[in-house]
Protein backbone atom coordinates (compact mmCIF):
# COMPACT_ATOMS: atom_id res chain seq x y z
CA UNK A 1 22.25 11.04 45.80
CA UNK A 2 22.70 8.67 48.63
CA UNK A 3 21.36 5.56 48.18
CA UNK A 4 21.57 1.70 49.43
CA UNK A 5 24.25 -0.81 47.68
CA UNK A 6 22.67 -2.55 44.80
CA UNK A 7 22.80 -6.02 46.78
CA UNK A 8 20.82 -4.89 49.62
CA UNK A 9 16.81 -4.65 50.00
CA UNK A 10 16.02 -2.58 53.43
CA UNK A 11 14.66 -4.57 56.30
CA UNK A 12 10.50 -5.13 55.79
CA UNK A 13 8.22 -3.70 57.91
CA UNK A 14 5.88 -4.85 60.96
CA UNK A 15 3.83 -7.70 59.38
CA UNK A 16 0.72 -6.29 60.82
CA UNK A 17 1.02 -3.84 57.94
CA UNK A 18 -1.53 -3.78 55.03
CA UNK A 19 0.17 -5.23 51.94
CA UNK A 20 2.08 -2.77 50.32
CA UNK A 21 0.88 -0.69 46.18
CA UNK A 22 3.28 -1.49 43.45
CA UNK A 23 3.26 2.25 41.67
CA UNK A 24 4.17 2.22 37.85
CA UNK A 25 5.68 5.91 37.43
CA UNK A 26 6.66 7.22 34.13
CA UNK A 27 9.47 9.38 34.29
CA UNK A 28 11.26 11.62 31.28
CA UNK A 29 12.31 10.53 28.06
CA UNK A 30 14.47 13.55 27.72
CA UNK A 31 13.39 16.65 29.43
CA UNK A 32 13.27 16.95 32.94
CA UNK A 33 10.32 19.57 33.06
CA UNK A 34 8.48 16.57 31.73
CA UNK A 35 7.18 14.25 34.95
CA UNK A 36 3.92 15.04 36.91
CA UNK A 37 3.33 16.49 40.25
CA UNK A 38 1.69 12.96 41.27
CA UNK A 39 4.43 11.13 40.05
CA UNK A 40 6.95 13.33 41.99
CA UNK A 41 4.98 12.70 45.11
CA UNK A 42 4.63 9.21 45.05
CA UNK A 43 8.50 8.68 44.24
CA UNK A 44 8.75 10.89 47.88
CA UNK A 45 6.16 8.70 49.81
CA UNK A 46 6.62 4.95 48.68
CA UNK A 47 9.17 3.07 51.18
CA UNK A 48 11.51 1.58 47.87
CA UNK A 49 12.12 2.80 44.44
CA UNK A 50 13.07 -0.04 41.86
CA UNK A 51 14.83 1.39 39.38
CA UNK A 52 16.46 -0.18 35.95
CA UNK A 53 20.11 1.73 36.63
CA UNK A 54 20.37 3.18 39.48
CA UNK A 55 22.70 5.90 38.54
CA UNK A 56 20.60 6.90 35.73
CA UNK A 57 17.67 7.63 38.00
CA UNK A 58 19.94 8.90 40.89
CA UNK A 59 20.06 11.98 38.54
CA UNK A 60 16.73 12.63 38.01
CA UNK A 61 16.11 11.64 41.95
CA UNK A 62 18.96 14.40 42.69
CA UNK A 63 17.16 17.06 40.51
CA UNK A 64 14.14 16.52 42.45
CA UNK A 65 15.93 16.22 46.27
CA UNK A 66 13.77 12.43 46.39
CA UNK A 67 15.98 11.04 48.87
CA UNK A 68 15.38 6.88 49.76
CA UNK A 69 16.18 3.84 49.44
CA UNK A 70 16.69 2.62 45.81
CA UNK A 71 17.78 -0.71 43.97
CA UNK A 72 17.92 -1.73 40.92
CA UNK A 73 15.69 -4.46 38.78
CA UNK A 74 16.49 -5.19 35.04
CA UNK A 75 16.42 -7.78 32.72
CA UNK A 76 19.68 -9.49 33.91
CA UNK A 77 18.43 -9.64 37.64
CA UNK A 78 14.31 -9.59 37.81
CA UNK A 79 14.35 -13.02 38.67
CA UNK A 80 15.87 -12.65 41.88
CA UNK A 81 14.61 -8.99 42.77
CA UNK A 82 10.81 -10.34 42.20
CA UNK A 83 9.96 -12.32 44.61
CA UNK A 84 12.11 -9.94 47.05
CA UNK A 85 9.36 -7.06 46.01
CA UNK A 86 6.76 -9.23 46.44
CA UNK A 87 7.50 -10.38 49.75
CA UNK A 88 8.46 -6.40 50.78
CA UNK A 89 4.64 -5.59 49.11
CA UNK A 90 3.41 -8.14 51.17
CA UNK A 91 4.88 -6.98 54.54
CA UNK A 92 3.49 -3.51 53.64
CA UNK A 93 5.78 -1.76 51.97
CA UNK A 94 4.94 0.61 49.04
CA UNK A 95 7.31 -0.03 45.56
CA UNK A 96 7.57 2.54 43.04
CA UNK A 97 9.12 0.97 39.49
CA UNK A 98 10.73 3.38 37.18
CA UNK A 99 12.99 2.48 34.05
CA UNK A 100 15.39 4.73 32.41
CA UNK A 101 12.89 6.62 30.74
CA UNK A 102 9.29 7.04 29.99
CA UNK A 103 6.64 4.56 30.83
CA UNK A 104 8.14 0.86 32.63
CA UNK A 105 6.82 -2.52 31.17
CA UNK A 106 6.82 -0.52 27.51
CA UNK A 107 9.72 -2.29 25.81
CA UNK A 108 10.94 -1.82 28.98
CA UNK A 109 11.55 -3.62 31.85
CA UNK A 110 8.45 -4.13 34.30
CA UNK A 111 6.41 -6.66 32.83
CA UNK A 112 7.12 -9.70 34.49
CA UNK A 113 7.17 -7.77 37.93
CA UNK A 114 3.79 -6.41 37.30
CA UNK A 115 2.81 -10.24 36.19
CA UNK A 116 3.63 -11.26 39.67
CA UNK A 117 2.53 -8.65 41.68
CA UNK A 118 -1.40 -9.32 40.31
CA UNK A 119 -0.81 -12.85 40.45
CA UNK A 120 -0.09 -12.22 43.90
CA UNK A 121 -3.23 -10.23 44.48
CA UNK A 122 -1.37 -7.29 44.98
CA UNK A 123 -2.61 -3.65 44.08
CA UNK A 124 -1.05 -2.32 41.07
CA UNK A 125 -1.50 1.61 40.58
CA UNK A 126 0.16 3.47 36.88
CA UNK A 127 1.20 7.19 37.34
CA UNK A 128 0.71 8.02 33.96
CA UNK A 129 3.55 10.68 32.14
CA UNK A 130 6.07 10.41 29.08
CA UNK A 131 6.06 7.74 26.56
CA UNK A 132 7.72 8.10 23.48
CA UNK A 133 5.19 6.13 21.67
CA UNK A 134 2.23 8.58 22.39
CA UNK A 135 4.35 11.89 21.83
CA UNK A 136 5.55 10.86 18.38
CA UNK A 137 2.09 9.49 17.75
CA UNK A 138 0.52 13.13 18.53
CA UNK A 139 2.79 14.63 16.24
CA UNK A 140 3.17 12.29 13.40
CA UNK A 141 0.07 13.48 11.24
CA UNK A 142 -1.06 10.03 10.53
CA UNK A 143 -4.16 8.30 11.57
CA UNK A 144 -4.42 7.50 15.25
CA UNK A 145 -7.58 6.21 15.25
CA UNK A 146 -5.87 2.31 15.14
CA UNK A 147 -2.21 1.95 15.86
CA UNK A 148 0.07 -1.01 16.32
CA UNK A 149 3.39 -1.01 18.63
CA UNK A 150 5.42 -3.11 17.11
CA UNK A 151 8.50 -1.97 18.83
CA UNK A 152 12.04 -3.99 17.73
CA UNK A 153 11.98 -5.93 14.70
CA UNK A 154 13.92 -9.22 14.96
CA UNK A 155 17.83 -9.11 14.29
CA UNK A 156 17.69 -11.76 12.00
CA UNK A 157 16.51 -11.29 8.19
CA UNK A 158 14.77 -13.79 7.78
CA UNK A 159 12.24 -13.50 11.38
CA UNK A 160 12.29 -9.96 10.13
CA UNK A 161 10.94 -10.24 6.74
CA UNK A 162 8.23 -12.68 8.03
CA UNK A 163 7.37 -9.91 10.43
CA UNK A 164 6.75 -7.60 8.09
CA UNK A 165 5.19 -9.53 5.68
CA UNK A 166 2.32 -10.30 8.83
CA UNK A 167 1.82 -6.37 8.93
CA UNK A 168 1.32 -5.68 5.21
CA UNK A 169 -2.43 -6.04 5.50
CA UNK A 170 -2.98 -4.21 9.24
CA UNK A 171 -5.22 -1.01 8.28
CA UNK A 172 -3.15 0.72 11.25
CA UNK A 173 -0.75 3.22 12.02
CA UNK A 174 2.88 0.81 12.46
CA UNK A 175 4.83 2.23 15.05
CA UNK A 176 8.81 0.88 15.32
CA UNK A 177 12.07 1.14 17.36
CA UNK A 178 15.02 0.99 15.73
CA UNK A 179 18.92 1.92 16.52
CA UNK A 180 19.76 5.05 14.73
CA UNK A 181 22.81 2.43 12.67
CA UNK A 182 20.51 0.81 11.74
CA UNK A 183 17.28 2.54 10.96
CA UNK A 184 18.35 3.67 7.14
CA UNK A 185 18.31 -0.20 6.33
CA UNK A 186 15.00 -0.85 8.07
CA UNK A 187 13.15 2.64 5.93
CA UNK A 188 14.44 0.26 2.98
CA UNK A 189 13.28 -3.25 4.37
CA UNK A 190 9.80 -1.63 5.10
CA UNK A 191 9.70 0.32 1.55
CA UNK A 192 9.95 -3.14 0.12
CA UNK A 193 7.83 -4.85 1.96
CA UNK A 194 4.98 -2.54 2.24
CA UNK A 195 5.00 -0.24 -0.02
CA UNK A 196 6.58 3.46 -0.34
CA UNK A 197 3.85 4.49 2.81
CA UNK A 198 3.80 7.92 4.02
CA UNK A 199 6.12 8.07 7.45
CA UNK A 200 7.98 9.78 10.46
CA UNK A 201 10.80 9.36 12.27
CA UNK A 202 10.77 10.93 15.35
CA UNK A 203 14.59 11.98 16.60
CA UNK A 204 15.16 13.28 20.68
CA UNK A 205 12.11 13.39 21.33
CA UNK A 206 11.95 16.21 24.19
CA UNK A 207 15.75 16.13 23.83
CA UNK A 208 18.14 19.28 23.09
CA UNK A 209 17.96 18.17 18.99
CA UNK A 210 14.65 16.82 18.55
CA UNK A 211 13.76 16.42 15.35
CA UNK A 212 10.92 14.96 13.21
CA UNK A 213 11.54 13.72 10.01
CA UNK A 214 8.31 13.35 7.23
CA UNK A 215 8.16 12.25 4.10
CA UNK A 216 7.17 8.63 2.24
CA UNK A 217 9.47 6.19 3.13
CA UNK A 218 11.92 6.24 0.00
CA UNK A 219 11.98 10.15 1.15
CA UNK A 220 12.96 9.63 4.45
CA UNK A 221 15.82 7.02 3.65
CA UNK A 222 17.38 9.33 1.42
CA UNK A 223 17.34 12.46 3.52
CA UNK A 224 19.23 10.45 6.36
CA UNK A 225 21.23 8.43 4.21
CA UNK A 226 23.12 11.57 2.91
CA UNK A 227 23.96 12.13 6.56
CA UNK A 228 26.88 11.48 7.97
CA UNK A 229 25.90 9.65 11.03
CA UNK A 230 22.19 9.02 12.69
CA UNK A 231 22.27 9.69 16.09
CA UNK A 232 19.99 9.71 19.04
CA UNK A 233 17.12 7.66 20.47
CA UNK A 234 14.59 7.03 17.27
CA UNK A 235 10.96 6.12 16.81
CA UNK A 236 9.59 5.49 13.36
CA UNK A 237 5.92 6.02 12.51
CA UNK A 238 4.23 4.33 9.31
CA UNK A 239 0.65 4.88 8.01
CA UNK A 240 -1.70 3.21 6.56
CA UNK A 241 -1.95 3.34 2.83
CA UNK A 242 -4.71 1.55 0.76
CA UNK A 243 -3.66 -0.74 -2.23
CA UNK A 244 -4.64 1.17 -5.48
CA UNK A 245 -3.93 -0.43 -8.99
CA UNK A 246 -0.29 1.34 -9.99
CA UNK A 247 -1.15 4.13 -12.39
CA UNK A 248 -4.94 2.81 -12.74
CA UNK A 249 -4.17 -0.68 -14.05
CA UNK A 250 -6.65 -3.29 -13.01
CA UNK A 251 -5.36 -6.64 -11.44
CA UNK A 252 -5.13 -8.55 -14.64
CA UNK A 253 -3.35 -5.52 -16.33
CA UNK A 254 -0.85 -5.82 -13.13
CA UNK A 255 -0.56 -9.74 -13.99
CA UNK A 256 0.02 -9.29 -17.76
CA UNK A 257 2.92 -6.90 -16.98
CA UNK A 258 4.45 -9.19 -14.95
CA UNK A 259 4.04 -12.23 -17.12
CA UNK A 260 5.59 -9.59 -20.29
CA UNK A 261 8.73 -9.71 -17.53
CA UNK A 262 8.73 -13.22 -17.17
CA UNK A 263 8.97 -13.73 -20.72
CA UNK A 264 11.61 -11.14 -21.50
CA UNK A 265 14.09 -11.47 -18.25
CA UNK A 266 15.92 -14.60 -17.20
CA UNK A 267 16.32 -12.62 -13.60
CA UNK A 268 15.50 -14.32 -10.34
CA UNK A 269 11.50 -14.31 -8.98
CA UNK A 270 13.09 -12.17 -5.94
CA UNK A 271 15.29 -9.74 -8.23
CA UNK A 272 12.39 -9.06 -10.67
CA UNK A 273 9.84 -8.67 -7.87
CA UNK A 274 12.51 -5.97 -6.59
CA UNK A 275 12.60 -4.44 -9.93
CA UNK A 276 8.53 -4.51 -10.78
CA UNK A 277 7.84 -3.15 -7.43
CA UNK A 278 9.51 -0.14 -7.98
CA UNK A 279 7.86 0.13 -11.44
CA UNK A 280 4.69 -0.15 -9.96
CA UNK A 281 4.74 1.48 -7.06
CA UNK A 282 3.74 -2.10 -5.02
CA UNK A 283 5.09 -3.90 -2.06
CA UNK A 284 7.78 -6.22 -3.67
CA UNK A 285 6.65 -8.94 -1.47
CA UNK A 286 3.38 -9.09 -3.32
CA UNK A 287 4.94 -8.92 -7.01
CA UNK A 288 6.82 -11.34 -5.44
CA UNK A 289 3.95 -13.71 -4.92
CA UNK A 290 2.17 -12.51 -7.22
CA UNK A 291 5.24 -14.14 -10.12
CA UNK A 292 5.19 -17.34 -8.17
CA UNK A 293 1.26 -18.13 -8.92
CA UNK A 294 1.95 -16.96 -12.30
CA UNK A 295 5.10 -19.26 -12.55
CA UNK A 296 3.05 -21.99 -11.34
CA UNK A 297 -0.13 -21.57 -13.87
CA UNK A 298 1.74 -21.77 -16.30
C-alpha cells in the first residue's frame, strides 16, 4: 500500500479550518472479518492515520483498498509525533489512531496522545470494535458483573508477588496478559498466591487456532505444561472464589494445624506455608502470614 516515509507528516491545512477529531478505531485482533463498517469509513475519510507499525496496518489498509497518508506513533517515538498531531488537529486535520490490534490506549499505545489531545481541548471520538479483553471476558463463564484488567504483571518477583498479594481480596473477575513462555509459571505464581481459583486462558483469540482453555488453575498449568511449546497471543481469566474453611475447619482449627506443623517441622515459614497451602486448599500467602502471627504469639 503506498504510503508516506515514516519521517514525514503531510503539509497542514488552511488555518481557517475547524480544529481537526482525533478518532480512536479498533481494528482486528486476528480476523479480518472482524472491524465495523464505521470504523472502515472513518479510516477512508480522516486526512492521517497514526498507526503503531506501519507495515502491520499497511496490510489490513491493503485488504480494505484505504489508501492515505500514514505514519507511525509508538512508544519509542510519541514524544515527538504528539505535539506534531496536535498541531495537524489544530490546523483542521482529522487523525485516526490505530495500534496493531484491537482497541489503542488498551495496553497499547494511545494513552498519552489521547492525554494531550483533551488537554488541548480537542474532540476525541472512539470507534468501538475488537478487544481481546471483552471477547475472552464473554466467553470465559465467570462473573462479569465486576472485573479488573490487570494486564502485565511486573518482570521482577518480588513487584510481582506484591502485586498479587494486593489482588487476593478483590471480589472480581482478574483478567492478565502474559507471554505464552511464560504463562505456565504465572498459573503457578497465581495458584499460590490466591488460591487454586477457577480460570481461562484464552489462546488466538479470532485467530486460525483459537483455543480456550478451562479448568482451576492447578488444572490449567498442567494441561499446558505437558505441551511442548505455548504459542500464540494469550489472555488469562481468573474468578472470584470466596474463602471457605478447608474441609469445614473453623479458623482456630486452621491455626492449630499450623501450630501442630510448627512444632513437628524445622522447615522455613515460606516452605511450610508452600506445603500447608496445598494441604488446605488456601492461598500460601495467607498460611504464610498466618505462621508469622503464630510465630510471634508465641
Amino acid at each position: 500500500m503506498p504510503h508516506m516515509r515514516d519521517t514525514e507528516i503531510p503539509s497542514s491545512p488552511k488555518p481557517t479550518r475547524l480544529p481537526g477529531t482525533l478518532y480512536i478505531v479498533a481494528t482486528p485482533i486476528g480476523n479480518l472479518e472482524d472491524i465495523t463498517l464505521r470504523a472502515l469509513r472513518v479510516l477512508k475519510a480522516v486526512d492521517l492515520i497514526a498507526a503503531e507499525d506501519t507495515r502491520h496496518s499497511g496490510k489490513l489498509l491493503a485488504h480494505y483498498q484505504i489508501v492515505g497518508p500514514i505514519i507511525s506513533c509508538h512508544e519509542h517515538n510519541e514524544a515527538r509525533r504528539i505535539p506534531q498531531l496536535i498541531e495537524k488537529m489544530h490546523s483542521g486535520s482529522d487523525v485516526a489512531l490505530i495500534s496493531d490490534a484491537g482497541t489503542p490506549a488498551i495496553s497499547d499505545p494511545g494513552y498519552r496522545l489521547v492525554k494531550a489531545a483533551v488537554e488541548a481541548g480537542l474532540a476525541v471520538v472512539p470507534i468501538p470494535g475488537a478487544s481481546a479483553v471483552t471477547s475472552g471476558l464473554s466467553v470465559c463463564g465467570l462473573p462479569t458483573d465486576a472485573f479488573h484488567f490487570v494486564g502485565f504483571l511486573p518482570k521482577k518477583r518480588g513487584q510481582r508477588h506484591q502485586q498479587i498479594e494486593s489482588l487476593r481480596e478483590m471480589k472480581a473477575t482478574l483478567i492478565f496478559y502474559e507471554s505464552p513462555k511464560r504463562l505456565v509459571a504465572l498459573l503457578g505464581e497465581l495458584a499460590e498466591g490466591l488460591g487454586d481459583r477457577p480460570a481461562m486462558v484464552a489462546r488466538e483469540i479470532t485467530k486460525l487456532h483459537e483455543e480456550f482453555i478451562r479448568g482451576s488453575l492447578r488444572e490449567i498449568m498442567e494441561k499446558l505444561a505437558g505441551r511442548d511449546a505455548v504459542k500464540g497471543e494469550c489472555v488469562l481469566f481468573v474468578g472470584w472464589q470466596e474463602k471457605e474453611p478447608a474441609e469445614g475447619l473453623t479458623e482456630d482449627e486452621i491455626d492449630q494445624q499450623i501450630r501442630e506443623a510448627l512444632d513437628a517441622n524445622t522447615q522455613s515459614p515460606s516452605k511450610l506455608a508452600k506445603a500447608l497451602a496445598v494441604a488446605l486448599s488456601l492461598p500460601k500467602q495467607e498460611i504464610y502470614d498466618r505462621i508469622l502471627k503464630l510465630k510471634e504469639n508465641r
